[in-house]
Protein backbone atom coordinates (compact mmCIF):
# COMPACT_ATOMS: atom_id res chain seq x y z
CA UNK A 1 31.97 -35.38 -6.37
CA UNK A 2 31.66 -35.12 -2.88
CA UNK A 3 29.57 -32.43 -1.25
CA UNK A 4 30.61 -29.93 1.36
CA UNK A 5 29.60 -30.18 4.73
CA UNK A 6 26.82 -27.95 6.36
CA UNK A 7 29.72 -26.36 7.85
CA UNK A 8 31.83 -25.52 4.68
CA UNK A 9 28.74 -24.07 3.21
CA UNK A 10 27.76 -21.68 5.75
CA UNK A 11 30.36 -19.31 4.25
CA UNK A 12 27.93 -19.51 0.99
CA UNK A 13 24.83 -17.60 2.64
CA UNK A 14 24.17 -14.47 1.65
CA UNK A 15 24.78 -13.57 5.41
CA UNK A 16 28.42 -14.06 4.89
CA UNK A 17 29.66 -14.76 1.36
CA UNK A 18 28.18 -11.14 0.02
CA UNK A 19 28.99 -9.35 2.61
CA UNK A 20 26.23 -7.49 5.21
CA UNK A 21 23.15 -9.38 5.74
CA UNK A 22 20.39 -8.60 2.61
CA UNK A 23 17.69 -6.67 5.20
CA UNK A 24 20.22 -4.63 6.32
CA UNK A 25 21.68 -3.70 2.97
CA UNK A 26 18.43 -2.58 2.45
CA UNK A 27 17.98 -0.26 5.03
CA UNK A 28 21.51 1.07 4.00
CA UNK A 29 20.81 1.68 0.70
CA UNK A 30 16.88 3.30 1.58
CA UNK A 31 18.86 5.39 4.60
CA UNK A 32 21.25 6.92 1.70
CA UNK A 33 19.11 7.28 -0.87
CA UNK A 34 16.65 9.50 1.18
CA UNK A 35 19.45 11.30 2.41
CA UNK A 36 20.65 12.34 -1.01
CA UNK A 37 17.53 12.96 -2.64
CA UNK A 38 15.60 16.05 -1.14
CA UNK A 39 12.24 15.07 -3.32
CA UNK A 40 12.51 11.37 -1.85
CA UNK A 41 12.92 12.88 1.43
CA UNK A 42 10.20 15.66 1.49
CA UNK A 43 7.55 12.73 0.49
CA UNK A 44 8.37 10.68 3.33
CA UNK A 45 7.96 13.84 5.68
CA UNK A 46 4.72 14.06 4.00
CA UNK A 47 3.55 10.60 4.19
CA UNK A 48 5.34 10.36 7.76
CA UNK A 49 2.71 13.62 8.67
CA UNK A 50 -0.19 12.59 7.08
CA UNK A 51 0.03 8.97 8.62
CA UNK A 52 0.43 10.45 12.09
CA UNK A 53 -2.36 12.52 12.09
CA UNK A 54 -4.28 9.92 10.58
CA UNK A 55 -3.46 7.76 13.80
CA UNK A 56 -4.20 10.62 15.78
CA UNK A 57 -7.38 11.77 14.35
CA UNK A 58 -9.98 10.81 17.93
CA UNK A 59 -7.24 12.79 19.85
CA UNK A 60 -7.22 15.83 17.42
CA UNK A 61 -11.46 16.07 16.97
CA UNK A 62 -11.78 15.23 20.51
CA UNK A 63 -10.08 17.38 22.75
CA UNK A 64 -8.09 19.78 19.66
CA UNK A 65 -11.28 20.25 17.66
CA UNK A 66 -13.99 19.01 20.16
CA UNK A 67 -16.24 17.86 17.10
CA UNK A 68 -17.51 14.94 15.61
CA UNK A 69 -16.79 13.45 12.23
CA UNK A 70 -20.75 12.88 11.75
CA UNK A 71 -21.94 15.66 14.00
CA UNK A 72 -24.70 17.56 12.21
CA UNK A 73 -24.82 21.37 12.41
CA UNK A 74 -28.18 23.21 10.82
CA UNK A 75 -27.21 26.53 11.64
CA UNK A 76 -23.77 26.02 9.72
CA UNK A 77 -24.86 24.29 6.41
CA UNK A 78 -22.35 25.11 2.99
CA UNK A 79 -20.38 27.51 5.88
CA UNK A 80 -17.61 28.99 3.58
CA UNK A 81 -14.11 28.44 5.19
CA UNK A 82 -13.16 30.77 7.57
CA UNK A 83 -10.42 32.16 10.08
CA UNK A 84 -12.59 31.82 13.53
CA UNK A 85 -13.38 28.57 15.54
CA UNK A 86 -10.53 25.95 13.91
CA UNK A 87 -13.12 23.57 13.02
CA UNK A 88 -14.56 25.71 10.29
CA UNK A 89 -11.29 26.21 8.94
CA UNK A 90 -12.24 23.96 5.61
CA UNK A 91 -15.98 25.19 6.23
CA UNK A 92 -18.74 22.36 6.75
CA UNK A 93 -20.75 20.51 4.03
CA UNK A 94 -24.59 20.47 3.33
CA UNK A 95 -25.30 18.92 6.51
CA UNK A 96 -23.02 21.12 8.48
CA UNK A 97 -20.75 18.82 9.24
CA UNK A 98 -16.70 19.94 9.88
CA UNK A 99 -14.80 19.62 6.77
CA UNK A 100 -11.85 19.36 8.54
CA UNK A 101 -12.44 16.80 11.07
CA UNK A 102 -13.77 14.85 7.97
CA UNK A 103 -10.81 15.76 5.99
CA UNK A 104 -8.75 14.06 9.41
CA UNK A 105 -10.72 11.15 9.38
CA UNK A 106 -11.06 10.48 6.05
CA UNK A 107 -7.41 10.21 5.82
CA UNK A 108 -7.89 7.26 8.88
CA UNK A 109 -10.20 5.69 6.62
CA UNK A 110 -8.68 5.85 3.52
CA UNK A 111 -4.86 4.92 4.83
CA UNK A 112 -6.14 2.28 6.67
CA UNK A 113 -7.99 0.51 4.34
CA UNK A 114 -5.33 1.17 1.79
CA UNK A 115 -2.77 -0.67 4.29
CA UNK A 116 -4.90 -3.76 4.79
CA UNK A 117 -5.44 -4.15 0.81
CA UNK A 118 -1.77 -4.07 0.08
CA UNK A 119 -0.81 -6.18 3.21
CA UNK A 120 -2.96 -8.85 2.10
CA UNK A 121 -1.88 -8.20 -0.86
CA UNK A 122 1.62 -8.42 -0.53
CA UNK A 123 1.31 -11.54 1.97
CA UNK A 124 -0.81 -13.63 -0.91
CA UNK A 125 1.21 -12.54 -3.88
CA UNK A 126 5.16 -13.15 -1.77
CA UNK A 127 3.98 -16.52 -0.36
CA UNK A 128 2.11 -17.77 -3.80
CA UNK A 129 5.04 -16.22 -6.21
CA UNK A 130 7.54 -17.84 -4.06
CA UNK A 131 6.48 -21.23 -3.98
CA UNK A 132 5.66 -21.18 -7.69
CA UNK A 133 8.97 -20.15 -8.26
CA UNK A 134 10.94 -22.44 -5.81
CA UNK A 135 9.42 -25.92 -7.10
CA UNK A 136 8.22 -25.02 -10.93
CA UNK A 137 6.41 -27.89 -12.11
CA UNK A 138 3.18 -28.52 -11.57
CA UNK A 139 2.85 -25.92 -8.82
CA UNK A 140 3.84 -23.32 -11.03
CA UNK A 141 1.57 -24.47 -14.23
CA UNK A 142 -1.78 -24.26 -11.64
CA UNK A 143 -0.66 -21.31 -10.18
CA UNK A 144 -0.21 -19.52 -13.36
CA UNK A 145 -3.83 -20.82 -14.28
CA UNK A 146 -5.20 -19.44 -11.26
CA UNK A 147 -3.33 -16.10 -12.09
CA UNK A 148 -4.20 -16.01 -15.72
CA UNK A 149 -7.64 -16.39 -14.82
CA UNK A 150 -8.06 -13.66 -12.27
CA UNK A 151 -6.23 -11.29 -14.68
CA UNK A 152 -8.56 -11.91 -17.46
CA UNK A 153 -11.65 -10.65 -15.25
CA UNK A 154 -11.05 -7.26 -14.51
CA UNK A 155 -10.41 -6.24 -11.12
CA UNK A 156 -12.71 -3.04 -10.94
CA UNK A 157 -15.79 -5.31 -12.46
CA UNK A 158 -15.34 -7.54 -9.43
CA UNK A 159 -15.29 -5.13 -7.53
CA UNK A 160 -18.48 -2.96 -8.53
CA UNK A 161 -20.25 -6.49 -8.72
CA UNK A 162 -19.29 -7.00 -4.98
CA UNK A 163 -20.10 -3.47 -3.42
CA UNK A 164 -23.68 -3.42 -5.65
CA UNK A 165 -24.10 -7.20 -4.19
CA UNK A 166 -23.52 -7.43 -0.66
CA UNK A 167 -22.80 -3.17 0.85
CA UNK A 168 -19.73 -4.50 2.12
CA UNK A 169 -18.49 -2.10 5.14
CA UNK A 170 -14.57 -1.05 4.21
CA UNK A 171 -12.75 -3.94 5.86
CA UNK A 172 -14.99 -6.20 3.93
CA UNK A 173 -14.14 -4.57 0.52
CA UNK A 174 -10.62 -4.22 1.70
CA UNK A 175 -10.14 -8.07 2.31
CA UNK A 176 -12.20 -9.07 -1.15
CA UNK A 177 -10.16 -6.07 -2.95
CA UNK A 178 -6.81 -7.71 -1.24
CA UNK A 179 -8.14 -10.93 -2.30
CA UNK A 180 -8.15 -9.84 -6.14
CA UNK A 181 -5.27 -8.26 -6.42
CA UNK A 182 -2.48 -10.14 -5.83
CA UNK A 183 -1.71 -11.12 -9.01
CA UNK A 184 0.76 -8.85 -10.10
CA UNK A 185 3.10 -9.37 -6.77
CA UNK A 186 3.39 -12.81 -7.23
CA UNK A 187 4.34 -13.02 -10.83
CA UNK A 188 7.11 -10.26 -9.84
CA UNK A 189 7.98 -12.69 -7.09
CA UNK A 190 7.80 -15.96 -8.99
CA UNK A 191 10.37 -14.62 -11.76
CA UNK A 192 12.48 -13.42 -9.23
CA UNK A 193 12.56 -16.57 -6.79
CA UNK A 194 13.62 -18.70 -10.39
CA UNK A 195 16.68 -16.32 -10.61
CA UNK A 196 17.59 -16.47 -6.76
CA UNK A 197 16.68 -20.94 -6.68
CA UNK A 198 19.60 -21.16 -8.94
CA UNK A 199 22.30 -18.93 -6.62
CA UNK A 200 24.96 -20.51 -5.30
CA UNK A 201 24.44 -19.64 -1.48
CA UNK A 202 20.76 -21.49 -2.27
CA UNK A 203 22.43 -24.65 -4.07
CA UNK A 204 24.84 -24.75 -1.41
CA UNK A 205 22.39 -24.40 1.51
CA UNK A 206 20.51 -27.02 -0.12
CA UNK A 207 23.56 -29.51 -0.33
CA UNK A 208 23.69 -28.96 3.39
CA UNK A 209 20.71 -30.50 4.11
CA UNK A 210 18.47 -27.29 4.61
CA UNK A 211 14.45 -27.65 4.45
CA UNK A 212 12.58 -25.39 1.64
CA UNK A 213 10.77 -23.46 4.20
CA UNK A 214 14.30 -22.77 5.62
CA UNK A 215 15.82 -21.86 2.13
CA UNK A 216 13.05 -19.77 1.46
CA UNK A 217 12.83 -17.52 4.39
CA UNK A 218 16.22 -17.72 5.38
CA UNK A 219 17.73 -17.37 1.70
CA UNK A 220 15.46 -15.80 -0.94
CA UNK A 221 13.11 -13.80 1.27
CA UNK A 222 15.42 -11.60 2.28
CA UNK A 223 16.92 -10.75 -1.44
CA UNK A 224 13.17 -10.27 -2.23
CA UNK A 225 12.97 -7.39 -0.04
CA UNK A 226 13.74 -4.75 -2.53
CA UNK A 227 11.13 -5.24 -4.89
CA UNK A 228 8.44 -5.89 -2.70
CA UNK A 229 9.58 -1.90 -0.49
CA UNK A 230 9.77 -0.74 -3.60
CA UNK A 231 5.99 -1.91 -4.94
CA UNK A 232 4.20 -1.78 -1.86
CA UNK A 233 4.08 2.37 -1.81
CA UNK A 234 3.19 1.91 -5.84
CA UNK A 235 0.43 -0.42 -4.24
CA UNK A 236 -0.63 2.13 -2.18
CA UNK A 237 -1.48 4.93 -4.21
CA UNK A 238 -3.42 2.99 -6.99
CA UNK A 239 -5.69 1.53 -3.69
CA UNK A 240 -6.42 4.55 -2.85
CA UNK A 241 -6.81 5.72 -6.78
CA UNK A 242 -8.85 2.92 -6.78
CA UNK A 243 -11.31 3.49 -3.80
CA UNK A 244 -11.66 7.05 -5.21
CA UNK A 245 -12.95 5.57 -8.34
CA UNK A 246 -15.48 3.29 -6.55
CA UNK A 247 -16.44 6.12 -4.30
CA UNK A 248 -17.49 8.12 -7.16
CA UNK A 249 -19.55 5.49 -8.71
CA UNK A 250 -21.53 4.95 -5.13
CA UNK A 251 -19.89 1.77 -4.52
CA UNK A 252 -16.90 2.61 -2.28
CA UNK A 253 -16.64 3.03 1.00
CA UNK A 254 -20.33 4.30 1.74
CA UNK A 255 -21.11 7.45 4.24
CA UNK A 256 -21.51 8.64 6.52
CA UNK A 257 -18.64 7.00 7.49
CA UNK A 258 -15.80 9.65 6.12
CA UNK A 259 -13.08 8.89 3.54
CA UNK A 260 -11.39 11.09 1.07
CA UNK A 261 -12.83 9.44 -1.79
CA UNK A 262 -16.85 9.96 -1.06
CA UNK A 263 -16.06 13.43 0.42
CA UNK A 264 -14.41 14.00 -2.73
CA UNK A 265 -17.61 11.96 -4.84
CA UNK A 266 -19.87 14.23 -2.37
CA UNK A 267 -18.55 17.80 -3.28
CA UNK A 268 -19.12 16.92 -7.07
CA UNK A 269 -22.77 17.94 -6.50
CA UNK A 270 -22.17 21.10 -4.83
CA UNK A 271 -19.51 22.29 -6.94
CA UNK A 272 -20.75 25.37 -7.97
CA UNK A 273 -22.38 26.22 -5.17
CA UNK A 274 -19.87 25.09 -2.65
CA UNK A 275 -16.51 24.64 -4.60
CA UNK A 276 -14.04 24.72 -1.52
CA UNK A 277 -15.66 21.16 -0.90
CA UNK A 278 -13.62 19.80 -3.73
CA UNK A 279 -10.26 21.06 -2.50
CA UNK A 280 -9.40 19.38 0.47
CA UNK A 281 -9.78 15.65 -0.48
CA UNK A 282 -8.56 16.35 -4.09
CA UNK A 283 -5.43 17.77 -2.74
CA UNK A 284 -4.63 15.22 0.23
CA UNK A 285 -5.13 12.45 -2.68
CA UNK A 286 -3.19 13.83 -5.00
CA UNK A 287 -0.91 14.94 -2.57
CA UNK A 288 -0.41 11.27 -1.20
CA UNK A 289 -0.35 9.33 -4.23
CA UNK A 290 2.47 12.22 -5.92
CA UNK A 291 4.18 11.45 -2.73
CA UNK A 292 4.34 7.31 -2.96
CA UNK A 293 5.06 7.54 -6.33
CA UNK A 294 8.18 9.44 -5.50
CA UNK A 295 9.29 6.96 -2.75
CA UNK A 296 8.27 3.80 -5.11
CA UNK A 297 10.67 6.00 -7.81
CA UNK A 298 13.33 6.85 -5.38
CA UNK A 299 13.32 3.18 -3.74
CA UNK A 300 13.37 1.28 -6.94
CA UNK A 301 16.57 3.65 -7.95
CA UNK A 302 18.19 2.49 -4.39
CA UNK A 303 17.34 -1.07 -4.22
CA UNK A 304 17.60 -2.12 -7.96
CA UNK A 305 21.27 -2.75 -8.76
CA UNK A 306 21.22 -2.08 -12.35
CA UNK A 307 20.17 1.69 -11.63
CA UNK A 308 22.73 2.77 -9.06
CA UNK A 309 25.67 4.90 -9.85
């Protein structure tokens, strides 16, 4: 049988043969999704909110607020929440310290650390899933030895052994927390990269004379994109799940540097003296994680052809 020339196959790319390129089918599908759904839209107006005043947190204590995240205040210790100067809005906590310029940059501290866990997460799990997937073999049998044995140490004991071990400071525990939890993106990955390996654009780009790298990024990364928008706000929330848990066993992110899961940890002790403490950071986490559930929901509905209408 003779095979077609690089030429002839370029028709068989999923640039061409299926119609719009796969990134931008994506953003097609995401655009009128979100347009449709009013939930799916409302939590990215939330998420879209809370990550720019996250970003703008220095400007907003600065110059809005003119207070500091750590500035102690004796005269205004347990100061109930009230309508005068607009940093006592969320009152203070026992060392008089603004709970709203905390609340602000806790939310820095928290989203940030939550993106760096999930981008190294993603980038380890993508890369490691794919190349198990595209050559099988004996790849794939170490790589699902390496998995297997990360998965059958759980991820929280690691973690607790690390923070008691070494005080890490949060971009520290976010790269060993990244480096533990990729696990579950690539076996996601891997199954999907056997499917796409076998796809006709992929055999014929292949015939051509096409390098793996270039069949990998060129042909199955971008069919990949779906599933790994629609796990990476899924990722998200159990991080920051997560480093709420680890803040309320004293091992998390570690004060007085602010984040939404120690302020949280911190107003357990002064609940009934102080209960407006808990408020704040319980709602913005709940709030956030409600709110990337919903776009994880409402992008997996989008991007996953079996679900559309």
């Amino acid at each position: 049988m003779q095979l077609m020339s690089p030429n002839s196959t370029s028709s068989l790319t999923p640039n061409t043969f299926n119609g719009p390129h796969p990134l931008k089918s994506v953003v097609n599908a995401i655009i009128r999704t979100v347009s449709r759904d009013p939930a799916l839209a409302i939590g990215c107006i939330i998420i879209l909110l809370l990550l720019l005043t996250a970003l703008s947190a220095p400007l907003i204590s600065g110059i809005v607020l003119d207070h500091s995240p750590e500035a102690i205040d004796l005269d205004n210790i347990l100061r109930q929440p009230s309508a005068g100067p607009a940093v006592w809005w969320l009152g203070s906590d026992e060392y008089g310290r603004s709970q709203l310029v905390r609340l602000i940059y806790g939310g820095r501290v928290s989203l940030f650390f939550s993106a760096l866990v999930v981008t190294i997460n993603l980038t380890l799990g993508v890369a490691i899933g794919m190349i198990a997937g595209y050559y099988r073999g004996r790849i794939d049998d170490v790589v699902n030895w390496i998995i297997t044995t990360l998965v059958s140490i759980p991820a929280v004991i690691l973690l607790i052994a690390m923070a008691v071990l070494f005080r890490p400071s949060p971009v520290a525990l976010a790269f060993f927390f990244g480096l533990i939890s990729w696990t579950g993106v690539a076996r996601l990955v891997r199954g999907q990269t056997f499917s796409l390996r076998e796809r006709e654009y992929v055999t014929a780009a292949y015939a051509s004379g096409a390098r793996d790298l270039r069949i990998m990024l060129r042909h199955i990364a971008p069919n990949l994109a779906p599933i790994i928008i629609t796990i990476t706000g899924i990722d998200v929330a159990s991080v920051i799940l997560t480093e709420s848990a680890l803040s309320y066993l004293g091992l998390g992110i570690q004060p007085p540097t602010p984040s939404w899961g120690n302020m949280l940890t911190n107003a357990g002790s002064y609940l009934f003296r102080a209960g407006w403490l808990v408020v704040p950071p319980g709602v913005c986490i709940t709030l956030t994680v409600l709110c990337l559930y919903i776009i994880g929901d409402g992008l997996r509905d989008a991007l996953d052809p079996r679900l559309r209408r």
